[in-house]
C-alpha atoms as a PDB file:
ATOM      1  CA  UNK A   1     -91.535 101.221 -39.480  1.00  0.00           C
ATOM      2  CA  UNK A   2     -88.713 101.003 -41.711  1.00  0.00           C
ATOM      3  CA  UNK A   3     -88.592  97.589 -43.679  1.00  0.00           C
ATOM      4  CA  UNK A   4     -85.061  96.062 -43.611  1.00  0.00           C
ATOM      5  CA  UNK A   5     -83.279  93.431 -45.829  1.00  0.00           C
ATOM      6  CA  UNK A   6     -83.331  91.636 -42.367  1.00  0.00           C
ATOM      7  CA  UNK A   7     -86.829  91.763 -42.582  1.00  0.00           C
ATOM      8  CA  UNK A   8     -88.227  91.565 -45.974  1.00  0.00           C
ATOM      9  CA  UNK A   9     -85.641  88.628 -46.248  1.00  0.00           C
ATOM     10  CA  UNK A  10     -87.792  86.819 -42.980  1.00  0.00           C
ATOM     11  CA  UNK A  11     -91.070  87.698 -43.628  1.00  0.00           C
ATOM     12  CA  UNK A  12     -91.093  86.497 -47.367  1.00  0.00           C
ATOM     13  CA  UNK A  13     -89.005  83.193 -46.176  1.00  0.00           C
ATOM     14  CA  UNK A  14     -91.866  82.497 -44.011  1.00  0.00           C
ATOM     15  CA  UNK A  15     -94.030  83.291 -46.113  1.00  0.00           C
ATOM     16  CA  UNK A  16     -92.947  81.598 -48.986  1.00  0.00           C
ATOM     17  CA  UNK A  17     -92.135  78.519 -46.972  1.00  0.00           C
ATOM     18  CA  UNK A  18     -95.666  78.917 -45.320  1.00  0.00           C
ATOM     19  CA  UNK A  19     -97.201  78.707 -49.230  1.00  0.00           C
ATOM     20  CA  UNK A  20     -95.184  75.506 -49.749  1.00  0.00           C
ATOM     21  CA  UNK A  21     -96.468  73.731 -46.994  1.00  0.00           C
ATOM     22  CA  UNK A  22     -99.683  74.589 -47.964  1.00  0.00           C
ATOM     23  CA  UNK A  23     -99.550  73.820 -50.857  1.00  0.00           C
ATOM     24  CA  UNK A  24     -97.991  70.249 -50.627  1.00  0.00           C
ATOM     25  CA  UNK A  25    -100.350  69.738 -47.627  1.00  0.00           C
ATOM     26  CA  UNK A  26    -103.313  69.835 -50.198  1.00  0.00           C
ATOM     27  CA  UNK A  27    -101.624  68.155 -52.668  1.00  0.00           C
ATOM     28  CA  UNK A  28    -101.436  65.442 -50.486  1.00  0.00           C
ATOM     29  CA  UNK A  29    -104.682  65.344 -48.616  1.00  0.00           C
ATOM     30  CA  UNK A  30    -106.934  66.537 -51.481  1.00  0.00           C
ATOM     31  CA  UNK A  31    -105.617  66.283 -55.227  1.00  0.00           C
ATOM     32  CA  UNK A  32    -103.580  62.610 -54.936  1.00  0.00           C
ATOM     33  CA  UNK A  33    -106.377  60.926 -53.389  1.00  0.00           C
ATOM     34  CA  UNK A  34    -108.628  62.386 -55.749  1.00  0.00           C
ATOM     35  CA  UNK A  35    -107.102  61.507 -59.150  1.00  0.00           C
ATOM     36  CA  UNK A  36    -106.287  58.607 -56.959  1.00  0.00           C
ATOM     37  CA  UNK A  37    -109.581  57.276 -57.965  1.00  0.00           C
ATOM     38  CA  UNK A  38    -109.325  57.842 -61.522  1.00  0.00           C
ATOM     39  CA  UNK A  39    -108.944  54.960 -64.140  1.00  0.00           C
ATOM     40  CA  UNK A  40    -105.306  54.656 -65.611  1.00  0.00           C
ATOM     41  CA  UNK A  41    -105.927  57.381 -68.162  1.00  0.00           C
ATOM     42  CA  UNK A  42    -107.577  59.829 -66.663  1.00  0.00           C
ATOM     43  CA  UNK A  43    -104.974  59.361 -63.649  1.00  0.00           C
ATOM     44  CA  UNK A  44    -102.265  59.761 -65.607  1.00  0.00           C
ATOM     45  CA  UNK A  45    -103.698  62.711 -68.392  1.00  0.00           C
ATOM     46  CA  UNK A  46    -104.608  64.518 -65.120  1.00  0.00           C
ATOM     47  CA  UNK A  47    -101.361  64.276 -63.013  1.00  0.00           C
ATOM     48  CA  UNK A  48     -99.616  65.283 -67.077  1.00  0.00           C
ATOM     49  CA  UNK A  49    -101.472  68.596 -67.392  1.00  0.00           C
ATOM     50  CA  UNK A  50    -101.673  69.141 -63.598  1.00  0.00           C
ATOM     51  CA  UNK A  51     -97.711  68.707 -64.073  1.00  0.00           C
ATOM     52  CA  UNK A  52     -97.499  71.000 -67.114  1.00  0.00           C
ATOM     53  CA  UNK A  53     -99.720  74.097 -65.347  1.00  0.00           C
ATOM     54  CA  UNK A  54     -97.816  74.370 -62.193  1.00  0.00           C
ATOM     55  CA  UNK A  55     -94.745  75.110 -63.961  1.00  0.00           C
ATOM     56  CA  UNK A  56     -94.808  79.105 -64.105  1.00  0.00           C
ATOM     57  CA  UNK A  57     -93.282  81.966 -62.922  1.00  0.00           C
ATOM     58  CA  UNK A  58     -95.374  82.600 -59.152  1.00  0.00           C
ATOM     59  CA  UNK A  59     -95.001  79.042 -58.236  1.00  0.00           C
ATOM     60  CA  UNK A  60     -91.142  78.423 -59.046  1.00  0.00           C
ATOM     61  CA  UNK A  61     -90.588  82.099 -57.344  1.00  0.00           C
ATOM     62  CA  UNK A  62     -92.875  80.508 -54.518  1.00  0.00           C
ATOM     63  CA  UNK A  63     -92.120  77.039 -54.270  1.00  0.00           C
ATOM     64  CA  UNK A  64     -88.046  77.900 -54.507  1.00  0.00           C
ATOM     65  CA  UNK A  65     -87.601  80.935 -53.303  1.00  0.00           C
ATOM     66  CA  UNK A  66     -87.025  79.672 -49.226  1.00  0.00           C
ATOM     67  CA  UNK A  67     -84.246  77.379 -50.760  1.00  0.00           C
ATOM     68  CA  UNK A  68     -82.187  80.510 -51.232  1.00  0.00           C
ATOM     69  CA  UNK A  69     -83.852  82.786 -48.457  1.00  0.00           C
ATOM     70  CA  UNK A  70     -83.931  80.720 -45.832  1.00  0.00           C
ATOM     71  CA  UNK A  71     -79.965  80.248 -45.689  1.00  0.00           C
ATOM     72  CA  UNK A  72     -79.633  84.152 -46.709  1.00  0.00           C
ATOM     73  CA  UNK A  73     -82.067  84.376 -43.247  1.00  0.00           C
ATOM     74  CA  UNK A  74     -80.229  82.576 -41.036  1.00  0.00           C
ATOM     75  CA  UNK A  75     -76.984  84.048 -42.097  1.00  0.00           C
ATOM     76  CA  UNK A  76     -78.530  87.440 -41.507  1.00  0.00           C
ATOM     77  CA  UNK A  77     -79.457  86.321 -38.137  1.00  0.00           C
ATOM     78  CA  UNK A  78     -76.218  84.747 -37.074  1.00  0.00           C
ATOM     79  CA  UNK A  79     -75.261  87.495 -34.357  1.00  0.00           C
ATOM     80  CA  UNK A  80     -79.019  86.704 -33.294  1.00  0.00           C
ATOM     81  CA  UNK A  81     -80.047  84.636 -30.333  1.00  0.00           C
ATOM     82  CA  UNK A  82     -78.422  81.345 -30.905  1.00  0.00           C
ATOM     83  CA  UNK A  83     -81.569  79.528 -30.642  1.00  0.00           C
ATOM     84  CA  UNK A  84     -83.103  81.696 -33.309  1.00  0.00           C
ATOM     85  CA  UNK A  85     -80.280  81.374 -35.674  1.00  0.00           C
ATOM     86  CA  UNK A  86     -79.858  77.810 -34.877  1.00  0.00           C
ATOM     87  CA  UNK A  87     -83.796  77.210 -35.542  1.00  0.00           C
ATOM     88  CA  UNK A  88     -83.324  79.524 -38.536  1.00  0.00           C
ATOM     89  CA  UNK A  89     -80.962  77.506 -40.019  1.00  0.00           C
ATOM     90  CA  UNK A  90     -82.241  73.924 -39.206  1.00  0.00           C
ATOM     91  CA  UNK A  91     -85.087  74.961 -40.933  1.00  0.00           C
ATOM     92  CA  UNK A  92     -82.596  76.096 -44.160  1.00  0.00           C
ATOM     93  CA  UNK A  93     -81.215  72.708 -44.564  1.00  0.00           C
ATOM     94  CA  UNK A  94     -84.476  70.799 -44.238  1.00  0.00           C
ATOM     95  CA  UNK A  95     -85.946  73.022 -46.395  1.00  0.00           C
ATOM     96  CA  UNK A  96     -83.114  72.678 -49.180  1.00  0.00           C
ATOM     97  CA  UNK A  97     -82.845  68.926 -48.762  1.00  0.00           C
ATOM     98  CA  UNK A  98     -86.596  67.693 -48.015  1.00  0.00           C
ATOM     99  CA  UNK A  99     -87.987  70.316 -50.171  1.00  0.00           C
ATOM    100  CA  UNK A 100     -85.566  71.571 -52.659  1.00  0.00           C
ATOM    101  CA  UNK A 101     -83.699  68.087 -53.444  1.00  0.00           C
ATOM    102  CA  UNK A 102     -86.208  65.852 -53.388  1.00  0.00           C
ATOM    103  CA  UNK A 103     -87.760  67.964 -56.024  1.00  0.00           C
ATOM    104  CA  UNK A 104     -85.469  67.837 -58.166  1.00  0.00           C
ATOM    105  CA  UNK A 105     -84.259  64.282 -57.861  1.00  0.00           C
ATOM    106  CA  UNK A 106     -86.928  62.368 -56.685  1.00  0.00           C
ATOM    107  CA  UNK A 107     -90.047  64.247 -58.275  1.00  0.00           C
ATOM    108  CA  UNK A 108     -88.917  65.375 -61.375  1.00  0.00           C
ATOM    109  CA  UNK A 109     -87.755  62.495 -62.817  1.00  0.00           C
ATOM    110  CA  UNK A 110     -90.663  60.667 -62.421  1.00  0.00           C
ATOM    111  CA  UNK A 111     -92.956  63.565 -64.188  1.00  0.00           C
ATOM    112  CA  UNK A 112     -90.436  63.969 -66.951  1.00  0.00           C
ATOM    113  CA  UNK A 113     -90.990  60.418 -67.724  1.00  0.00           C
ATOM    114  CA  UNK A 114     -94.670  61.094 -67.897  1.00  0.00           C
ATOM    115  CA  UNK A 115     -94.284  64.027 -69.570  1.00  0.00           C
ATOM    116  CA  UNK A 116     -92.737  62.612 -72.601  1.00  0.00           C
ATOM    117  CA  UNK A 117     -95.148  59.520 -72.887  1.00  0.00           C
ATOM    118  CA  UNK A 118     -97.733  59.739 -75.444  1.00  0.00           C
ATOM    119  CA  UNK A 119    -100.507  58.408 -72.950  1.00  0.00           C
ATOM    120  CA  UNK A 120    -103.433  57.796 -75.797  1.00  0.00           C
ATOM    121  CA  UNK A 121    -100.700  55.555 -77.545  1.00  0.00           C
ATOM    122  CA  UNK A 122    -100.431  53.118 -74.552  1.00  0.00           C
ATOM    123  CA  UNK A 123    -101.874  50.144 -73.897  1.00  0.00           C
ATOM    124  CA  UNK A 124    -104.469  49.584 -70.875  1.00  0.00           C
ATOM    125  CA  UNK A 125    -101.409  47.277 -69.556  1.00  0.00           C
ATOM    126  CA  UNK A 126     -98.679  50.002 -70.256  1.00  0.00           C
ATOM    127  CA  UNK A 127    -100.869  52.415 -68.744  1.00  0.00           C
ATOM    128  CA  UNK A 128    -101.193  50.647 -66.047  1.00  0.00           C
ATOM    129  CA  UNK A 129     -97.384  49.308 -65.875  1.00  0.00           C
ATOM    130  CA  UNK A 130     -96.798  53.228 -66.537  1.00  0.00           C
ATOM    131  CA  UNK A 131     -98.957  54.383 -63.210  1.00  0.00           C
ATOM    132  CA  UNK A 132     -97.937  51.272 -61.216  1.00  0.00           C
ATOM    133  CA  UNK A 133     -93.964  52.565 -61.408  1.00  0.00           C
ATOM    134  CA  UNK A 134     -95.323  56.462 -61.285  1.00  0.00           C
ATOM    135  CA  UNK A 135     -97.783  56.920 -58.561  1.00  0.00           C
ATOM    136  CA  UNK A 136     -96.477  55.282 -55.404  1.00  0.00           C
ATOM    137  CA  UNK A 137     -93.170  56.484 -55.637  1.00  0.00           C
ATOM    138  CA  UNK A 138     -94.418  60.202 -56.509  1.00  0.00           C
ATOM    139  CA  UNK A 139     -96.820  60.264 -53.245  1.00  0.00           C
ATOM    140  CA  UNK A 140     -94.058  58.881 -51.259  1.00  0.00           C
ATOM    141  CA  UNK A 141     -91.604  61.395 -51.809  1.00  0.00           C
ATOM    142  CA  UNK A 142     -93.986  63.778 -51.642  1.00  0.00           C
ATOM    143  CA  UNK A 143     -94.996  63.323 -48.312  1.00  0.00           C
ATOM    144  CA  UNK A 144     -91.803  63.785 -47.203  1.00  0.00           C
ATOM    145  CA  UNK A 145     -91.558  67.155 -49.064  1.00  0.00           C
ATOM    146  CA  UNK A 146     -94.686  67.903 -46.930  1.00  0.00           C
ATOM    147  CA  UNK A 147     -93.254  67.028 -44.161  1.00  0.00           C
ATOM    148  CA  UNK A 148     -90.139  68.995 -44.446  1.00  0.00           C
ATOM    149  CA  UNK A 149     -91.833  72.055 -45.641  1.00  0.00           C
ATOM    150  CA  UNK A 150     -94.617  72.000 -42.561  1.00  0.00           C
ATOM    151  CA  UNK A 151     -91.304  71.412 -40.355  1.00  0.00           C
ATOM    152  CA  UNK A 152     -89.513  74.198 -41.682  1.00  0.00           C
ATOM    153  CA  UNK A 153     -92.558  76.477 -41.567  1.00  0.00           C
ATOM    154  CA  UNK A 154     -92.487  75.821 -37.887  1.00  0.00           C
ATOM    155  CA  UNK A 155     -89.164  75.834 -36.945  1.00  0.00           C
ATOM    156  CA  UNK A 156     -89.509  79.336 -39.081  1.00  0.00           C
ATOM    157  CA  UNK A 157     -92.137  80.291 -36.324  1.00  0.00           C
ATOM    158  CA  UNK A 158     -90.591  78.889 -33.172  1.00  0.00           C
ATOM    159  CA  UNK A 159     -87.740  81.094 -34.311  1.00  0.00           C
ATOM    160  CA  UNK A 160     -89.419  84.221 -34.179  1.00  0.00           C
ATOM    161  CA  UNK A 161     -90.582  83.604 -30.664  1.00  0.00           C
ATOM    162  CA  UNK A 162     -86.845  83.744 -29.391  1.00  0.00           C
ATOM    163  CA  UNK A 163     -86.386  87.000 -31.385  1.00  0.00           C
ATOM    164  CA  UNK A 164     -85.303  89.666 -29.333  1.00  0.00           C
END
């Protein structure tokens, strides 16, 4: 079978958006709660270097890749069935805006701000002034990345069942 741009373009936007979901799935139900329980510090030293490692070439290919291949996918699949395209690019925009721009201006921010702070250098009331403004905001706009990327990981599947 002879692997089209059609194709390759699908199965690595599923695939890719399948990894994201994943990944902020266990983000969310393993490695927040779990430095969750850390003091101040620890917290955030852990959520700094966990911050500093993820930033590499697989994961921003990964994690960013569907925000580009799922609209080049549904534009490929426009003469498709219409609920196909139409699930194609539903998932797309959620994708862009609950994955892709939430990143970058909800989730970013807030680790550039810990990434410049000298942690050792704080107080245990700055640290925990620091955390307090860090933490709950970071989880809650992280869930909704989750959300979106599960969503569009399914919609991504639905679509395939009205593939002709």
């Amino acid at each position: 079978m002879e692997l089209t741009l059609k194709t390759t373009v699908l199965i690595l936007g599923i695939l890719f958006t399948g990894l994201t979901a994943g990944l902020c799935f266990t983000w969310s139900n393993a490695v927040t709660p779990g430095i969750g329980r850390l003091d101040n510090l620890s917290y955030l030293q852990s959520f700094q270097a966990m911050n500093r490692a993820i930033i590499n070439r697989s994961f921003l290919i990964v994690f960013f890749g569907p925000v580009l291949l799922l609209f080049l996918n549904a534009f490929l699949h426009r003469n498709a069935q219409p609920s196909t395209f139409w699930l194609f690019l539903v998932a797309a925009i959620l994708f862009f805006v609950g994955v892709g721009l939430i990143t970058v201006f909800r989730n970013v921010p807030l680790n550039e701000v810990l990434d410049k702070t000298v942690l050792e250098s704080l107080s245990a009331t700055e640290l925990k002034a620091l955390r307090t403004k860090f933490e709950a905001p970071w989880n809650r706009w992280h869930i909704q990345r989750t959300i979106a990327s599960f969503t569009s990981f399914a919609l991504l599947l639905t679509g395939l069942l009205y593939m002709k």
